[in-house]
N, C-alpha and C. Protein backbone atom coordinates (compact mmCIF):
# COMPACT_ATOMS: atom_id res chain seq x y z
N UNK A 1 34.93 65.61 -40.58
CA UNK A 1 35.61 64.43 -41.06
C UNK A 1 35.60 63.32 -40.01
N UNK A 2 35.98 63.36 -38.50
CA UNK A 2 35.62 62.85 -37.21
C UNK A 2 34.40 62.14 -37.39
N UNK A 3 33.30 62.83 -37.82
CA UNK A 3 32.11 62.24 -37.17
C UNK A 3 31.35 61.17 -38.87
N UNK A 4 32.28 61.49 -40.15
CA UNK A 4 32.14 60.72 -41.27
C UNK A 4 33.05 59.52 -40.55
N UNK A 5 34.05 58.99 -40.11
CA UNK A 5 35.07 58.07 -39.79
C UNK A 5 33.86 57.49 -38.54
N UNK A 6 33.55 58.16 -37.49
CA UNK A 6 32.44 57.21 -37.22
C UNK A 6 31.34 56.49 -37.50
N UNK A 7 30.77 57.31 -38.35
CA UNK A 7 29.97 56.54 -39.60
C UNK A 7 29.98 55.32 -40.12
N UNK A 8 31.18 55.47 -40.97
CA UNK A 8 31.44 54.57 -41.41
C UNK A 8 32.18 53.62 -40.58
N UNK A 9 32.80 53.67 -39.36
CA UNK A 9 32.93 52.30 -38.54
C UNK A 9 31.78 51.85 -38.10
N UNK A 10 30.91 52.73 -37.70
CA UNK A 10 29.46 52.22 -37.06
C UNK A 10 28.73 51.37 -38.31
N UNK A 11 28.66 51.59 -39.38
CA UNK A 11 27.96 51.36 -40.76
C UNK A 11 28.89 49.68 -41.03
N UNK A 12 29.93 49.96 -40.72
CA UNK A 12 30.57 48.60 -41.35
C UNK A 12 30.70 47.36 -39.81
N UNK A 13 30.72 47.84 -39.05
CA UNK A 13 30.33 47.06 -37.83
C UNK A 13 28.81 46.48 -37.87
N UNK A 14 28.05 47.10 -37.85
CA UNK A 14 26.94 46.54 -37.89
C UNK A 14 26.61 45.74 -39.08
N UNK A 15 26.89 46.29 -40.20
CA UNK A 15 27.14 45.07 -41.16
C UNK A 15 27.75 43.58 -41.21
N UNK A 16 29.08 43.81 -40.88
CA UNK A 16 29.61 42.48 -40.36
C UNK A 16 28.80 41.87 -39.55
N UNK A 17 28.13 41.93 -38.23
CA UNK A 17 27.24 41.59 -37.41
C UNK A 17 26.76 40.98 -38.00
N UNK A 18 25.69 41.88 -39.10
CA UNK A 18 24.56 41.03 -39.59
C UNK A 18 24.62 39.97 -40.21
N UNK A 19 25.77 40.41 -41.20
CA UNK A 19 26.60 38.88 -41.95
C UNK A 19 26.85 37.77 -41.07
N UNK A 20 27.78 37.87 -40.00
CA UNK A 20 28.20 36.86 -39.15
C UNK A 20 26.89 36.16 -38.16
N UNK A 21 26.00 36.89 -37.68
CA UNK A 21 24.63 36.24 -37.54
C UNK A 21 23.88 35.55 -38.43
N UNK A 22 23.79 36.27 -39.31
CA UNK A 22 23.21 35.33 -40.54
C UNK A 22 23.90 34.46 -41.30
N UNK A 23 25.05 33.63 -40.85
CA UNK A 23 26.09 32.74 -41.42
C UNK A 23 26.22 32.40 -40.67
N UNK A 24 25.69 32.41 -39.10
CA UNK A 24 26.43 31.37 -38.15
C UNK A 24 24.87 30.74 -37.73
N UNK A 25 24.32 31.28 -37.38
CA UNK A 25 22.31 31.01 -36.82
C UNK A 25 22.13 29.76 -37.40
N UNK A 26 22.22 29.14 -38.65
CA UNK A 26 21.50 27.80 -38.94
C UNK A 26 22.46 26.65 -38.40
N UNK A 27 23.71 26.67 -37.71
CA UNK A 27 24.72 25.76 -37.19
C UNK A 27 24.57 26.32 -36.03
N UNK A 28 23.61 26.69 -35.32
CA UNK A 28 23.90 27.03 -34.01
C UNK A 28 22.14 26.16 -33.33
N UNK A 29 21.56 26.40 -31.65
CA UNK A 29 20.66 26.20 -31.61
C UNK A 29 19.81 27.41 -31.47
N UNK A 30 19.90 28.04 -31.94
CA UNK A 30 19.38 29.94 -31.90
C UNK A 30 17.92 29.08 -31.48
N UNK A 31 17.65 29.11 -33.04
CA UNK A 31 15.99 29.64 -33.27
C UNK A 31 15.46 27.95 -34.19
N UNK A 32 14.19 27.56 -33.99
CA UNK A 32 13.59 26.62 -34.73
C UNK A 32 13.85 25.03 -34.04
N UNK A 33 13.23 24.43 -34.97
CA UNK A 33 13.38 22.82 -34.65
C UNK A 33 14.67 22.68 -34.68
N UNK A 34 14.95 21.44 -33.90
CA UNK A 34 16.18 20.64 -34.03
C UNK A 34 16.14 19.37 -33.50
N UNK A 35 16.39 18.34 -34.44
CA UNK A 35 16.06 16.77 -34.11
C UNK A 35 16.95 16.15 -33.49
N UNK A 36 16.87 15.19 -32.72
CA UNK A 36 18.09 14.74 -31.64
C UNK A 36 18.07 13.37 -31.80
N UNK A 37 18.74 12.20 -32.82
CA UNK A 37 18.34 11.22 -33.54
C UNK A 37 18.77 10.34 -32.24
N UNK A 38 19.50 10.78 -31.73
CA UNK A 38 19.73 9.61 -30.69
C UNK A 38 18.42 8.97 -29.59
N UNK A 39 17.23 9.92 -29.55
CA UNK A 39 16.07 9.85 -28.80
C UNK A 39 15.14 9.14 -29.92
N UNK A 40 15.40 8.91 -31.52
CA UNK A 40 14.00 8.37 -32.39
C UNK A 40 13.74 7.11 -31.77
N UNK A 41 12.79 6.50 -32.14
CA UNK A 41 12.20 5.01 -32.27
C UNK A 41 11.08 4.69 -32.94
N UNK A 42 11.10 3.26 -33.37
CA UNK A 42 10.29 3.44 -34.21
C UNK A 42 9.15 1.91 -33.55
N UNK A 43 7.77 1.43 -34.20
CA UNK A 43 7.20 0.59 -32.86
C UNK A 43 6.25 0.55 -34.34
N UNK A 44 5.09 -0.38 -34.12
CA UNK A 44 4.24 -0.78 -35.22
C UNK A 44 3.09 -0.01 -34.91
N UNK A 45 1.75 0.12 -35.30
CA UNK A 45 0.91 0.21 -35.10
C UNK A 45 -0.62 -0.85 -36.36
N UNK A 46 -0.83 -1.47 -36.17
CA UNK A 46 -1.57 -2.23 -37.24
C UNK A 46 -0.80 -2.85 -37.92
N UNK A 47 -0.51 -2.21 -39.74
CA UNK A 47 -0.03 -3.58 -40.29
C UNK A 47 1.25 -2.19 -40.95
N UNK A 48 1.30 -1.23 -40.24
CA UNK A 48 2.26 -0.02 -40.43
C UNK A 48 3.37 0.28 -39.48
N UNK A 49 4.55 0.66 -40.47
CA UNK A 49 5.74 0.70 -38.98
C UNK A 49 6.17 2.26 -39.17
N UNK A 50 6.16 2.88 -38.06
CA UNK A 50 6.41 4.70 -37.53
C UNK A 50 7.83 5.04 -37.09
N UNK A 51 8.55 5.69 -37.20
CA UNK A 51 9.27 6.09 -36.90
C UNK A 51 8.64 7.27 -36.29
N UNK A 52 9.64 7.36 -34.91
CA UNK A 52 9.31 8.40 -34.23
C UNK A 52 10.59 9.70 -34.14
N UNK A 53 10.26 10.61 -34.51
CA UNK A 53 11.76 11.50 -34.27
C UNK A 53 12.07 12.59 -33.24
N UNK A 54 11.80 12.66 -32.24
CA UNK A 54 12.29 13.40 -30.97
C UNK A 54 13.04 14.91 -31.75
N UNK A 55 12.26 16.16 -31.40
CA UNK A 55 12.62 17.40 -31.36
C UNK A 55 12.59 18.37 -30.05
N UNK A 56 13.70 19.29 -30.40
CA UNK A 56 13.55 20.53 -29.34
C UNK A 56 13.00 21.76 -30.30
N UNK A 57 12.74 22.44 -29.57
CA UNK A 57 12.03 23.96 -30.34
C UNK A 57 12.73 25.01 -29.21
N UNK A 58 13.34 26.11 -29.89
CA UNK A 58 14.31 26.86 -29.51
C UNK A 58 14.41 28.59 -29.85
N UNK A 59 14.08 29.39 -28.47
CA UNK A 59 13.76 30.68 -29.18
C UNK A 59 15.19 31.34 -28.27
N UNK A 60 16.14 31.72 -29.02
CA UNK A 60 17.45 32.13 -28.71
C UNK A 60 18.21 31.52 -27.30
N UNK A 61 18.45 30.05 -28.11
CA UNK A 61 18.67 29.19 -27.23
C UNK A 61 18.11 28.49 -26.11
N UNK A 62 16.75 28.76 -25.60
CA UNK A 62 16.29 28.47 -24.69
C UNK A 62 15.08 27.29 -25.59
N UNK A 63 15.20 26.45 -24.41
CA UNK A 63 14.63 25.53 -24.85
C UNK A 63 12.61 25.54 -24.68
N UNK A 64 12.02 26.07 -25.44
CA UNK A 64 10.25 26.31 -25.65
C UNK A 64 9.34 25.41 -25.59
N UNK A 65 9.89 24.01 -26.35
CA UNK A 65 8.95 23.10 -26.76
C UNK A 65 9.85 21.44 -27.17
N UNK A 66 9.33 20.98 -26.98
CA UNK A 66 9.75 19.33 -27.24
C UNK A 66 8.58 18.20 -27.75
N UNK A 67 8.84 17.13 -28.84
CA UNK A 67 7.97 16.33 -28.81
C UNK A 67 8.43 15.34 -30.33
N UNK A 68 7.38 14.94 -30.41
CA UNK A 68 7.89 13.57 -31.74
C UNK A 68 7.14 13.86 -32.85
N UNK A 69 7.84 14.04 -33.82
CA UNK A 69 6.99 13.62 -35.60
C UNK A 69 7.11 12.13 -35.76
N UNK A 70 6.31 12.20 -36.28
CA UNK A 70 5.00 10.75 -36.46
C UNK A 70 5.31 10.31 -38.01
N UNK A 71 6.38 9.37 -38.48
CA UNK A 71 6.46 9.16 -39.95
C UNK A 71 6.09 8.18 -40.47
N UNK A 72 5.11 7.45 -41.14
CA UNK A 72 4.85 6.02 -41.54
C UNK A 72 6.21 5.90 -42.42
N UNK A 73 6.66 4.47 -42.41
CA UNK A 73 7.71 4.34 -42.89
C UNK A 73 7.87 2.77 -43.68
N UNK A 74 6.28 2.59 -44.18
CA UNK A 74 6.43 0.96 -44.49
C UNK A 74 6.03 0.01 -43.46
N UNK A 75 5.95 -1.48 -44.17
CA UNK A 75 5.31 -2.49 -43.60
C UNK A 75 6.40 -3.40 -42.98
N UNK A 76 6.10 -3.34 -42.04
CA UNK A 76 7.75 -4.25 -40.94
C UNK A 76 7.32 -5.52 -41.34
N UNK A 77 8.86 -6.24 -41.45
CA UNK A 77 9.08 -7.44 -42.30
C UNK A 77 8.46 -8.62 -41.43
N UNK A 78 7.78 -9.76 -41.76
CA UNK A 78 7.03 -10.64 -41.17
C UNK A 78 7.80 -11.14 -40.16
N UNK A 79 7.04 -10.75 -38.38
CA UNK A 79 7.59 -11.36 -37.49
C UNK A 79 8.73 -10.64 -37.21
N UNK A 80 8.85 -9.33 -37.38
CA UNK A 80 9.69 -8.39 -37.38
C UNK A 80 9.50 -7.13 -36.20
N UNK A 81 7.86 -7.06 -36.08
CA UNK A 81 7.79 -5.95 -35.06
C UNK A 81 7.52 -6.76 -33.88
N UNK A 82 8.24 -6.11 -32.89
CA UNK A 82 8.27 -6.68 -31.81
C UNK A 82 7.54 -5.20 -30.39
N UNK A 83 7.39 -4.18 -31.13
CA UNK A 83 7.15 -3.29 -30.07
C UNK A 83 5.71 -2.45 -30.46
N UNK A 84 5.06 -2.70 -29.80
CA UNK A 84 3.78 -1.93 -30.30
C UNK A 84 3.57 -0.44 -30.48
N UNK A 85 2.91 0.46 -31.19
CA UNK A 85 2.63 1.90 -30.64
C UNK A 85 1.52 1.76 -29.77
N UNK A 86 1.89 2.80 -28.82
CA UNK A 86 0.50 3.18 -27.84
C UNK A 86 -0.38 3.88 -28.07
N UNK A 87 -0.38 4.22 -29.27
CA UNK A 87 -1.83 4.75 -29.62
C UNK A 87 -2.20 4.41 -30.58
């Protein structure tokens, strides 16, 4: 009976775990992209205006990778862009 009562605490502990990991991981910086809007900008290139969006990449919290998605976002209003892209 002892070693059924451990069982089942071991069985329902690890359960909760898994629940509470898997309900807390997408509000946390565990794992995956995460955009940091305060770093975007956006700059012309031709007769097209980009937004740029600054990410981290994150494998159990540690920070892996960093860099910008590239979004066309429309034609900046005449006499409107003032900052070029560099490439």
């Amino acid at each position: 009976m002892f070693n059924k009562l451990k069982l089942n605490v071991a069985v329902i502990l690890t359960a909760f775990s898994l629940v509470t990991v898997t309900v807390i991981a997408p509000y946390t910086n565990m794992f995956g992209k995460h955009y940091k809007s305060s770093m975007d900008f956006t700059c012309c290139k031709g007769d097209q205006l980009y937004a740029h969006h600054y990410f981290t990449s994150n494998m159990f919290w540690v920070e892996v990778g960093s860099g910008y998605t590239v979004e066309p976002i429309g034609k900046p209003t005449p006499g409107g862009c003032n900052i070029q892209c560099d490439e």
